[in-house]
N, C-alpha and C. Protein backbone atom coordinates (compact mmCIF):
# COMPACT_ATOMS: atom_id res chain seq x y z
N UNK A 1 0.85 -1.17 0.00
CA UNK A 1 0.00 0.00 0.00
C UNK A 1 0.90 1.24 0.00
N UNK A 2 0.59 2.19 -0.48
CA UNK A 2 0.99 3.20 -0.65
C UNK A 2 0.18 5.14 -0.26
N UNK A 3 0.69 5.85 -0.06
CA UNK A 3 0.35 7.01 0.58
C UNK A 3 0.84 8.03 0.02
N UNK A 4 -0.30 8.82 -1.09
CA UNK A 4 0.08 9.77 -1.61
C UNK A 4 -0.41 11.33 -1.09
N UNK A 5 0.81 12.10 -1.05
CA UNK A 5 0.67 13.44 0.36
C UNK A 5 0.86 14.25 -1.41
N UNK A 6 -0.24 15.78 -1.28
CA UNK A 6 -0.08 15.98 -2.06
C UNK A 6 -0.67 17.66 -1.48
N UNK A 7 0.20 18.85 -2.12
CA UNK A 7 -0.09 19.89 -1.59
C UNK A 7 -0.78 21.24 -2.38
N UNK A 8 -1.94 21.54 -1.88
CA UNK A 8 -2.75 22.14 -2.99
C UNK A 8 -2.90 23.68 -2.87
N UNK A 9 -2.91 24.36 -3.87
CA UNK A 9 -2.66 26.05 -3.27
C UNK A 9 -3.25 26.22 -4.52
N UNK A 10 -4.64 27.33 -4.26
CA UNK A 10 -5.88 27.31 -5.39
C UNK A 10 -6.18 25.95 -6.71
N UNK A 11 -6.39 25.03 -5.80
CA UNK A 11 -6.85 23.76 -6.76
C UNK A 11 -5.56 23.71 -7.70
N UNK A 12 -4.61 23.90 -7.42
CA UNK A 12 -3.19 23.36 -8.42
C UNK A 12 -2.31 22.73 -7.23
N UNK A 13 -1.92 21.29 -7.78
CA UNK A 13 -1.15 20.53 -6.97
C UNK A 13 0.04 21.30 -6.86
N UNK A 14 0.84 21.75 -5.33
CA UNK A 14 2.31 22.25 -5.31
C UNK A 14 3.01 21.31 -5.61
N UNK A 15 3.01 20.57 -4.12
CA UNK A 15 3.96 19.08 -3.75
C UNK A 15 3.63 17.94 -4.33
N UNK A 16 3.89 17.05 -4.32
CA UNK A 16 3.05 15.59 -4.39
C UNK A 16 4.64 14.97 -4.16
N UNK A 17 4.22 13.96 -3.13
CA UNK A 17 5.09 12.81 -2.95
C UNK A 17 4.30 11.43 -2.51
N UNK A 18 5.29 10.14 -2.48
CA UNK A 18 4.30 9.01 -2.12
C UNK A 18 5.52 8.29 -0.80
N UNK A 19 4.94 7.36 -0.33
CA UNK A 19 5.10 6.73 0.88
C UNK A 19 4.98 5.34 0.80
N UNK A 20 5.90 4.28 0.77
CA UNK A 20 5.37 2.82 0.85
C UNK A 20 4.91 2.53 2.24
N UNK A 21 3.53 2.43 2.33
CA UNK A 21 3.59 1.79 4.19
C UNK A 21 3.41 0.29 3.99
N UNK A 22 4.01 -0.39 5.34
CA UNK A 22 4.02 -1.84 4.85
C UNK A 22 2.44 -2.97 5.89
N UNK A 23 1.39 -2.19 4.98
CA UNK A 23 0.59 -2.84 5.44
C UNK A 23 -0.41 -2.76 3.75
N UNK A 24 -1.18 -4.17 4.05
CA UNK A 24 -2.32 -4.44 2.71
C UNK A 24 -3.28 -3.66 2.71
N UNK A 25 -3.64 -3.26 3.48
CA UNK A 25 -4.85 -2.34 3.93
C UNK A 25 -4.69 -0.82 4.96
N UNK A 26 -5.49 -0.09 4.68
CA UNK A 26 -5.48 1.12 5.87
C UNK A 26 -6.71 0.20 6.93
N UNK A 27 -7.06 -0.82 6.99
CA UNK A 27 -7.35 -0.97 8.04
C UNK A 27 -6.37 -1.98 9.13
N UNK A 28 -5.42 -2.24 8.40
CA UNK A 28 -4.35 -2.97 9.31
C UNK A 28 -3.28 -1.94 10.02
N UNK A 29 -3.35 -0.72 9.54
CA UNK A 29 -2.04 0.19 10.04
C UNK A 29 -2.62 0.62 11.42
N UNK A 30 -2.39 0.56 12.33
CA UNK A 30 -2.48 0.54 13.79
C UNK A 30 -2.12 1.68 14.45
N UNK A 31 -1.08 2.69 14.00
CA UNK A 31 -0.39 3.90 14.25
C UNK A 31 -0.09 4.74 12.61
N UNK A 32 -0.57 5.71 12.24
CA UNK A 32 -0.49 6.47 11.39
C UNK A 32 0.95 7.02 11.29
N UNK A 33 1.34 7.57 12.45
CA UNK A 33 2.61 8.60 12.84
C UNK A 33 3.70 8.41 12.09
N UNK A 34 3.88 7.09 11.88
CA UNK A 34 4.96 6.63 10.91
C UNK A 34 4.90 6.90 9.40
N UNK A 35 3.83 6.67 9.17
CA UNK A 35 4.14 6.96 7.62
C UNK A 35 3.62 8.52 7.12
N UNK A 36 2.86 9.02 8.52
CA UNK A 36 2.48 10.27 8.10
C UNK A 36 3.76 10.87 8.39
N UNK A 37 4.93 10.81 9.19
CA UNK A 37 5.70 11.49 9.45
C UNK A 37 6.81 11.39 8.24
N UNK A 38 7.05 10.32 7.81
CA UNK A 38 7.68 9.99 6.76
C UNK A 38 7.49 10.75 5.29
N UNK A 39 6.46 11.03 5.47
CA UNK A 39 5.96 11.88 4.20
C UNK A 39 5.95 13.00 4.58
N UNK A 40 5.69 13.49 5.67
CA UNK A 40 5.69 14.99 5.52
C UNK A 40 7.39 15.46 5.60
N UNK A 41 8.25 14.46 5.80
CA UNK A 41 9.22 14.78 5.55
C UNK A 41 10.09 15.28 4.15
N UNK A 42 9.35 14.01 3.42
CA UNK A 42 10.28 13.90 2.80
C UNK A 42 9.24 15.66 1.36
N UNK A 43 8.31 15.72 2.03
CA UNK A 43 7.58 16.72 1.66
C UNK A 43 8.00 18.24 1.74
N UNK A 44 8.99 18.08 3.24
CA UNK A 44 9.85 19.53 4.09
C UNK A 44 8.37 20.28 4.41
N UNK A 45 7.82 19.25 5.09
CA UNK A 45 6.42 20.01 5.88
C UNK A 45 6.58 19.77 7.36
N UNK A 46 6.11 20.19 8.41
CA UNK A 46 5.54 20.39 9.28
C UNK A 46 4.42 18.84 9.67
N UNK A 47 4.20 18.05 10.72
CA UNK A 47 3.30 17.20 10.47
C UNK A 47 1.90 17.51 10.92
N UNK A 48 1.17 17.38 10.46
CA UNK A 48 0.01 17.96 11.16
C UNK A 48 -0.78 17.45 12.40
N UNK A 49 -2.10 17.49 13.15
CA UNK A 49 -2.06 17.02 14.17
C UNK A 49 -3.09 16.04 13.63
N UNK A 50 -3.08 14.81 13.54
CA UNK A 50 -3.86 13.62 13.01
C UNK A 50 -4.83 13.17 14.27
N UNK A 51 -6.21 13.28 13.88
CA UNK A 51 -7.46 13.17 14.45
C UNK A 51 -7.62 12.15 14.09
N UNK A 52 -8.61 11.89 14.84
CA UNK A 52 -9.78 10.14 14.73
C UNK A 52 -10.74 10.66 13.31
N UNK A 53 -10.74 11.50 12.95
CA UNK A 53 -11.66 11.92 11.49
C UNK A 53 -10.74 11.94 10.59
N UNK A 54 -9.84 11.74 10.60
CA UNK A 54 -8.22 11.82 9.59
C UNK A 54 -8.51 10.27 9.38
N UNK A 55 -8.10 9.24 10.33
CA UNK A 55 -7.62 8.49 10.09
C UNK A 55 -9.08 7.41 10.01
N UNK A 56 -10.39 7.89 10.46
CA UNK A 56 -11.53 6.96 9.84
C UNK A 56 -11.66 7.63 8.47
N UNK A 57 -11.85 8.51 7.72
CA UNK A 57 -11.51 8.91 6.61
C UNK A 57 -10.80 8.03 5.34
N UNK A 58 -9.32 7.99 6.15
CA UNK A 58 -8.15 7.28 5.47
C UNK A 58 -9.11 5.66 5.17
N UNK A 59 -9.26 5.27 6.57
CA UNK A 59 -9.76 3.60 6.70
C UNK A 59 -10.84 3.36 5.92
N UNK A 60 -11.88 4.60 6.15
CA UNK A 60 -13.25 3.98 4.65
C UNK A 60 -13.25 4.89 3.81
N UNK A 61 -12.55 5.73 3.65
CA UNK A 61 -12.65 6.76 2.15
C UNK A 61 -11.58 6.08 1.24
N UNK A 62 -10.50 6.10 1.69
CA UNK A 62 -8.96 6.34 1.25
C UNK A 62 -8.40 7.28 1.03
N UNK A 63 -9.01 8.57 1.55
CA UNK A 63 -8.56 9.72 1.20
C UNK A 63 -9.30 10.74 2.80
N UNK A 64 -8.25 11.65 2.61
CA UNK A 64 -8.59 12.62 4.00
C UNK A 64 -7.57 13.97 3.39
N UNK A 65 -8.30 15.08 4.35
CA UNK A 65 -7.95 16.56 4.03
C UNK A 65 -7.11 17.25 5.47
N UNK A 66 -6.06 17.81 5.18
CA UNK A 66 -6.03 18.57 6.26
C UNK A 66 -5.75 20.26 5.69
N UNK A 67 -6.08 20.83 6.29
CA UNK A 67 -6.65 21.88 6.28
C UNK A 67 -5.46 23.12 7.06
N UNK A 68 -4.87 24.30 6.81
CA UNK A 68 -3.69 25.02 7.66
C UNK A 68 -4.08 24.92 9.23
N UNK A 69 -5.55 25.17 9.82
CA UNK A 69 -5.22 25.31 10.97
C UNK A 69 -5.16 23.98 11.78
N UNK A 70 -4.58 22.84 10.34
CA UNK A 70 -4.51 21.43 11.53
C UNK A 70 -2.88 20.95 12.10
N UNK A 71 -2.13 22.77 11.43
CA UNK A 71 -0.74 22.18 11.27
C UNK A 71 -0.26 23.70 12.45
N UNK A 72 0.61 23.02 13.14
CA UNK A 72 1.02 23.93 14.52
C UNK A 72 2.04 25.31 13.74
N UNK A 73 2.35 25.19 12.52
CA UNK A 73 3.26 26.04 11.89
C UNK A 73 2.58 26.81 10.74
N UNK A 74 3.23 27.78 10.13
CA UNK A 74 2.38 28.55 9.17
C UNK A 74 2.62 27.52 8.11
N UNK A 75 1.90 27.52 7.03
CA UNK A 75 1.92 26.73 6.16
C UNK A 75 1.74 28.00 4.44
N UNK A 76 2.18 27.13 3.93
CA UNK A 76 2.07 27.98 2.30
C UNK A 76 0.98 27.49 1.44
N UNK A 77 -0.05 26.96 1.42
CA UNK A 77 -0.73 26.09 0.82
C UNK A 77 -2.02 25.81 1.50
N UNK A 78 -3.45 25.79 0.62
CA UNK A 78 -4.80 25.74 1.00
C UNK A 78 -5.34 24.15 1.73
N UNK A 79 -4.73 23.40 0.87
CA UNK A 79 -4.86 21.98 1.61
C UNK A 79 -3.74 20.74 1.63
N UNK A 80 -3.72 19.82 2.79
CA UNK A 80 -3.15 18.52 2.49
C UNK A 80 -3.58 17.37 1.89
N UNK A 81 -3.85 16.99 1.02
CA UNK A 81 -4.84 16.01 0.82
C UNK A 81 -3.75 14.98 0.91
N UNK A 82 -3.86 13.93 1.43
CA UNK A 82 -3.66 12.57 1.37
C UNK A 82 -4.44 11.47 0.78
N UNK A 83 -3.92 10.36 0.15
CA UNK A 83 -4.94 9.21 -0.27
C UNK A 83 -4.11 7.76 -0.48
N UNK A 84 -4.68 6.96 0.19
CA UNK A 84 -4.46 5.00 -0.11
C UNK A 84 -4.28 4.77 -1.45
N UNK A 85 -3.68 4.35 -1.59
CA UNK A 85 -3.42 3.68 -3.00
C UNK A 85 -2.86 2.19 -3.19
């Protein structure tokens, strides 16, 4: 499975990077922190603060938003979108 972090500033993608996490499913990953941290790294972001609506999102959407005021730092960009792949 894979985790694509992707950074949006007026509906035009900035960033986009991806993430191998080593699970078959987002319902087997047990702790997020790892691969969300991994990506926002390798992104040169800030990590944001990951909620129980982030990560049920992730588990039955495959996709979740974060938004500037979910990130403790100023940010350059309108949204985070993340998504399962």
């Amino acid at each position: 499975m894979k985790l694509w972090g992707k950074t949006k500033l007026d509906a035009r993608i900035v960033k986009s990077e991806t993430v191998v996490v080593h699970a078959k499913s987002a319902y087997e990953v047990e702790d997020w922190s790892e691969p969300f941290s991994e990506l926002c790294r390798r992104m040169n972001l800030s990590r944001p603060v990951i909620l129980k609506k982030h990560v049920r999102e992730l588990t039955e959407f495959s996709h979740t938003v974060f938004f500037p005021a979910d990130f403790m730092e100023p940010v350059d960009f309108d949204r985070f979108e993340v998504e399962v792949f």
